[in-house]
Each structure stands twice: as structure tokens, then as C-alpha cells.
Protein backbone atom coordinates (compact mmCIF):
# COMPACT_ATOMS: atom_id res chain seq x y z
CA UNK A 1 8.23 -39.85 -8.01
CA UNK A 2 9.51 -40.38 -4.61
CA UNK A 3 12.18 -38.11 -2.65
CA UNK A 4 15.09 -39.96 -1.41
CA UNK A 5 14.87 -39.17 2.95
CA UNK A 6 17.04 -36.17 3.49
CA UNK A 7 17.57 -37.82 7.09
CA UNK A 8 19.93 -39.24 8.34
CA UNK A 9 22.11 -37.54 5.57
CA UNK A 10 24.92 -39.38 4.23
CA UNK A 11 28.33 -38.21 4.93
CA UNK A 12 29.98 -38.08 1.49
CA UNK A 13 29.17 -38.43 -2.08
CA UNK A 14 31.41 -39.93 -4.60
CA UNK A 15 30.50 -38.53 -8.49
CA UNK A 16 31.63 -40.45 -11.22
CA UNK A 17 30.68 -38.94 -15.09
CA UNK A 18 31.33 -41.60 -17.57
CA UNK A 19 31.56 -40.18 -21.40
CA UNK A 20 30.29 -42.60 -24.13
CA UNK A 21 32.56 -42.78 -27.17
CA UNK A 22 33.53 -45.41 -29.26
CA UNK A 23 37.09 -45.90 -29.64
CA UNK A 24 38.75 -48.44 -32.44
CA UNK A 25 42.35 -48.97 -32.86
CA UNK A 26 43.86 -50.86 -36.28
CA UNK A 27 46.72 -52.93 -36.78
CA UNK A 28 49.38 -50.21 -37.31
CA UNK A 29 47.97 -49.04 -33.76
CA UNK A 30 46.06 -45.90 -34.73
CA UNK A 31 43.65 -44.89 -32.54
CA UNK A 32 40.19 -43.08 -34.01
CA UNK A 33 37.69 -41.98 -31.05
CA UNK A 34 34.14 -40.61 -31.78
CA UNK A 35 32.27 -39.32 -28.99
CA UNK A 36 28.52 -40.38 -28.97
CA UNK A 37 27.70 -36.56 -27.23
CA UNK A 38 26.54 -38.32 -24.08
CA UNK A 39 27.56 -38.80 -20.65
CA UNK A 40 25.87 -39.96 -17.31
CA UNK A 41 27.08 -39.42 -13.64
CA UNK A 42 26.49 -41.82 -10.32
CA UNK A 43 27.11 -41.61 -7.37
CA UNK A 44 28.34 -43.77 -4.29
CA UNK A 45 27.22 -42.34 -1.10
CA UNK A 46 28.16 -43.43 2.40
CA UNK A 47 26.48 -42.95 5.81
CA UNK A 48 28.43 -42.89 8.51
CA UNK A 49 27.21 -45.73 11.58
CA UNK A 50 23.46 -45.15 12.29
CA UNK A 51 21.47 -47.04 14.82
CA UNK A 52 18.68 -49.34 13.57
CA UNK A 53 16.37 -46.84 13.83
CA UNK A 54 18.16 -44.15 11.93
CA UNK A 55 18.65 -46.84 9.47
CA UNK A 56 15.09 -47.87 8.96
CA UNK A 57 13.92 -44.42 7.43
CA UNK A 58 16.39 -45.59 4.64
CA UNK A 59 15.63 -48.80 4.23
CA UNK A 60 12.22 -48.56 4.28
CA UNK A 61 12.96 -46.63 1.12
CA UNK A 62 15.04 -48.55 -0.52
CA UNK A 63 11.84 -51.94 -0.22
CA UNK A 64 9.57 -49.57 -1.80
CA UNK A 65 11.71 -49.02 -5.10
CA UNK A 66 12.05 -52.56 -6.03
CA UNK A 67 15.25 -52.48 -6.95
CA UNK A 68 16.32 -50.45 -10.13
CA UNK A 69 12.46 -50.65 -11.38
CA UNK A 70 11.81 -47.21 -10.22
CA UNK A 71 13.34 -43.92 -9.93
CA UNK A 72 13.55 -41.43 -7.62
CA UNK A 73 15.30 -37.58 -6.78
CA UNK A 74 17.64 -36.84 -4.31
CA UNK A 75 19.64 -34.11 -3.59
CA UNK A 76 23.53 -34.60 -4.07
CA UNK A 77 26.08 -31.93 -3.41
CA UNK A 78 26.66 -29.51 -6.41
CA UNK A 79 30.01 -29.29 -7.62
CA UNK A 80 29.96 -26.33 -9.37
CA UNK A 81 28.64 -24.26 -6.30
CA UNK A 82 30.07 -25.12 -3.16
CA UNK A 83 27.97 -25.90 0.31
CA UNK A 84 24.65 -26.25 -2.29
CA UNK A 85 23.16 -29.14 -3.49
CA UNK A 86 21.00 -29.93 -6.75
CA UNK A 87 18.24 -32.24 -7.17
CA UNK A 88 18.76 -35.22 -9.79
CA UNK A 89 16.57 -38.45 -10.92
CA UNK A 90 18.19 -41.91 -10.11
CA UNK A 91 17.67 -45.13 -10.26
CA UNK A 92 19.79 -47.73 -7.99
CA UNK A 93 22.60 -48.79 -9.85
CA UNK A 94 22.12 -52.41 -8.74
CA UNK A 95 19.99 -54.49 -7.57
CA UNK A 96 21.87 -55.83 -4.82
CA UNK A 97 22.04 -53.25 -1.35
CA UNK A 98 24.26 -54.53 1.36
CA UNK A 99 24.46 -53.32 4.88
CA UNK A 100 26.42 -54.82 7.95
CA UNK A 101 25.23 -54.38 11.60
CA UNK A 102 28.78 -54.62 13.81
CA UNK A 103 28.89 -56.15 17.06
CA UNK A 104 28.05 -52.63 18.71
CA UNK A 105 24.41 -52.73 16.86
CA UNK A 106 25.88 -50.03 14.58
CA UNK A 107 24.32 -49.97 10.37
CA UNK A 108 27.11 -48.90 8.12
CA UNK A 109 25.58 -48.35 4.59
CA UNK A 110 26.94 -47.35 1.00
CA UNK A 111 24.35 -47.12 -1.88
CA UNK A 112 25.49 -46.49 -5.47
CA UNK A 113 22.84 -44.65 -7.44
CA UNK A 114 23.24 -43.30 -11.33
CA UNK A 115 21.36 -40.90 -12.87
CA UNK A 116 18.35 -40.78 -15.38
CA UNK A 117 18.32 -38.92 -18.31
């Protein structure tokens, strides 16, 4: 399994943690939620404006995971211990990547990755 580049490091990291429950609601408008004892976090991370060559160390990457098919680790800021990170298994959470290159020859990049259980 490959290790996501630690360089250039991205400058923040969103964590979502979605909890899977199913939730029905009848006619009167009683609600009954049963959680499946699951949950699953992802991430959006964002790099702030690389050159082209900064850039290519990540998207190099990114052509040899081909698309979600494979997964990978990377180390994401821990929440529950400030200034450390923790390593986790992901998989891209789509398979489309987009990246624009402004008029200054600039790469600004956002990735959204989810984890593997």
C-alpha cells in the first residue's frame, strides 16, 4: 500500500464522521432511529498555491491510484491530540480530481479522501 507524499503538505484538513442509522418516521410523525454501530470519516484537504513542480509529486500520485480502485495511508491531523497526526487507509472519494492553474502558473488543489475500514 502506497504512502500519500508528505510534501508539499496540505494546509488544512476538513474531517467529516458520518454515523449510519436508519431513521423511519409514521404518519402520526413519530420518529424511531436505530443506529447500525458504524461510522466512517473523510476528509477534504486543501493545498495552498504550489508551482507545477510542487504539484507534480502529487499528481503523479494521484495517476497511479486509478481513481478510487486502490487505497492508500496518509497522515491527517489527530484531533484528539493536538500538533500530532495519525496514519489512516483511504481511498479517493471520487473519481473525478480537479485542479486549476491561474494566470500566475500557480496549482490550487483540494482532494476529498474517506476512509477504509
Amino acid at each position: 500500500m502506497a504512502l500519500f507524499p508528505s510534501t508539499p503538505r496540505f494546509k488544512s484538513a476538513n474531517e467529516k464522521r458520518k454515523h449510519y442509522q436508519l431513521v423511519s418516521e409514521s404518519i402520526n410523525g413519530k420518529i424511531q432511529v436505530r443506529s447500525l454501530g458504524a461510522s466512517r470519516r473523510s476528509w477534504r484537504l486543501k493545498w495552498p498555491p504550489m508551482t507545477r513542480t510542487e504539484f507534480d509529486t502529487v499528481y503523479t500520485f494521484l495517476q497511479t491510484l486509478n481513481g478510487q480502485e486502490n487505497t492508500f495511508t496518509i497522515n491527517v491531523p489527530d484531533p484528539l491530540v493536538p500538533g500530532s497526526d495519525e496514519t489512516v487507509t483511504c481511498r479517493l472519494a471520487g473519481e473525478l480530481q480537479e485542479y486549476s492553474i491561474g494566470v500566475s502558473s500557480f496549482v490550487e488543489f483540494e482532494l476529498d479522501i474517506v476512509e477504509v475500514l
